[in-house]
Protein backbone atom coordinates (compact mmCIF):
# COMPACT_ATOMS: atom_id res chain seq x y z
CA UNK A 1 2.89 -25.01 0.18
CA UNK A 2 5.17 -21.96 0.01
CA UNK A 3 7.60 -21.00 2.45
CA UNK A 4 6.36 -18.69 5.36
CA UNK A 5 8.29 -15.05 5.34
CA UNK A 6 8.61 -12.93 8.33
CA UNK A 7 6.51 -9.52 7.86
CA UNK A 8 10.09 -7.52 7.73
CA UNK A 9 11.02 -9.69 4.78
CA UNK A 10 8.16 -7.93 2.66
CA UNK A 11 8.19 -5.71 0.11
CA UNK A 12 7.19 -2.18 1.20
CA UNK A 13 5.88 0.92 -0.92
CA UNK A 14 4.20 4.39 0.40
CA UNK A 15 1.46 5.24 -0.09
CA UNK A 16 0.53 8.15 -2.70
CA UNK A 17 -2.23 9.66 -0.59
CA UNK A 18 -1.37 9.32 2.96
CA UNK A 19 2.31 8.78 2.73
CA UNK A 20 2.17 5.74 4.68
CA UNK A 21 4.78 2.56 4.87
CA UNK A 22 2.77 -0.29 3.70
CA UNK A 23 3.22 -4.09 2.72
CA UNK A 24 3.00 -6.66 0.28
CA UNK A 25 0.33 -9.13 -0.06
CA UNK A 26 -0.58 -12.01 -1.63
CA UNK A 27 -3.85 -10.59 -3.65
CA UNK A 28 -1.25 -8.25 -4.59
CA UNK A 29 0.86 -10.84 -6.06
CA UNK A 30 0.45 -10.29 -10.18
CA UNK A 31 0.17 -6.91 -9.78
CA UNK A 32 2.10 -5.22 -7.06
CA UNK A 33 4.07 -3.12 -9.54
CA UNK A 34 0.84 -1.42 -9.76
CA UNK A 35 -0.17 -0.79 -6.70
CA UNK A 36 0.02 2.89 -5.32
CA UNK A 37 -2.37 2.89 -2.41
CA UNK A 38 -2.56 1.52 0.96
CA UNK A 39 -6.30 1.17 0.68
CA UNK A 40 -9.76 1.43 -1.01
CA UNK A 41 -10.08 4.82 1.08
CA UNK A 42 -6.83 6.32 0.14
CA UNK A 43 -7.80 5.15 -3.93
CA UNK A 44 -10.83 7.14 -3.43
CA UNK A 45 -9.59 10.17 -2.03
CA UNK A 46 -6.81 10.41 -4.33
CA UNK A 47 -9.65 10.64 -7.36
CA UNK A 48 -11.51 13.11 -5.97
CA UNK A 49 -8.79 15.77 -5.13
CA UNK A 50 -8.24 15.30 -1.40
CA UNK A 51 -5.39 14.61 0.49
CA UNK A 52 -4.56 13.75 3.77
CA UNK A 53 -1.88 15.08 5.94
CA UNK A 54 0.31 12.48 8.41
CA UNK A 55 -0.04 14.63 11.86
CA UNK A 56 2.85 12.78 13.97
């Protein structure tokens, strides 16, 4: 079994769309260098055009 990390200990990207931090995981394993969005919604958005704005 491989060794448990602590959720710090993660690689971390943002995300093209939203701007948000967000984390490795393991479906993400083979192709994490590819990865550019948080999620399926952010994917989606980013093909049509729309973007979303981080209110803080």
């Amino acid at each position: 079994m491989a060794k448990m990390r602590k959720k710090q200990d993660l690689a971390v990207k943002t995300c093209l769309t939203c701007g948000r931090p967000f984390a490795w995981r393991r479906k993400w394993e083979k192709v994490w260098d590819e990865v550019k969005y948080c999620s399926e919604r952010c994917r989606s958005e980013r093909k049509s055009g729309q973007t979303r704005v981080l209110v803080k």
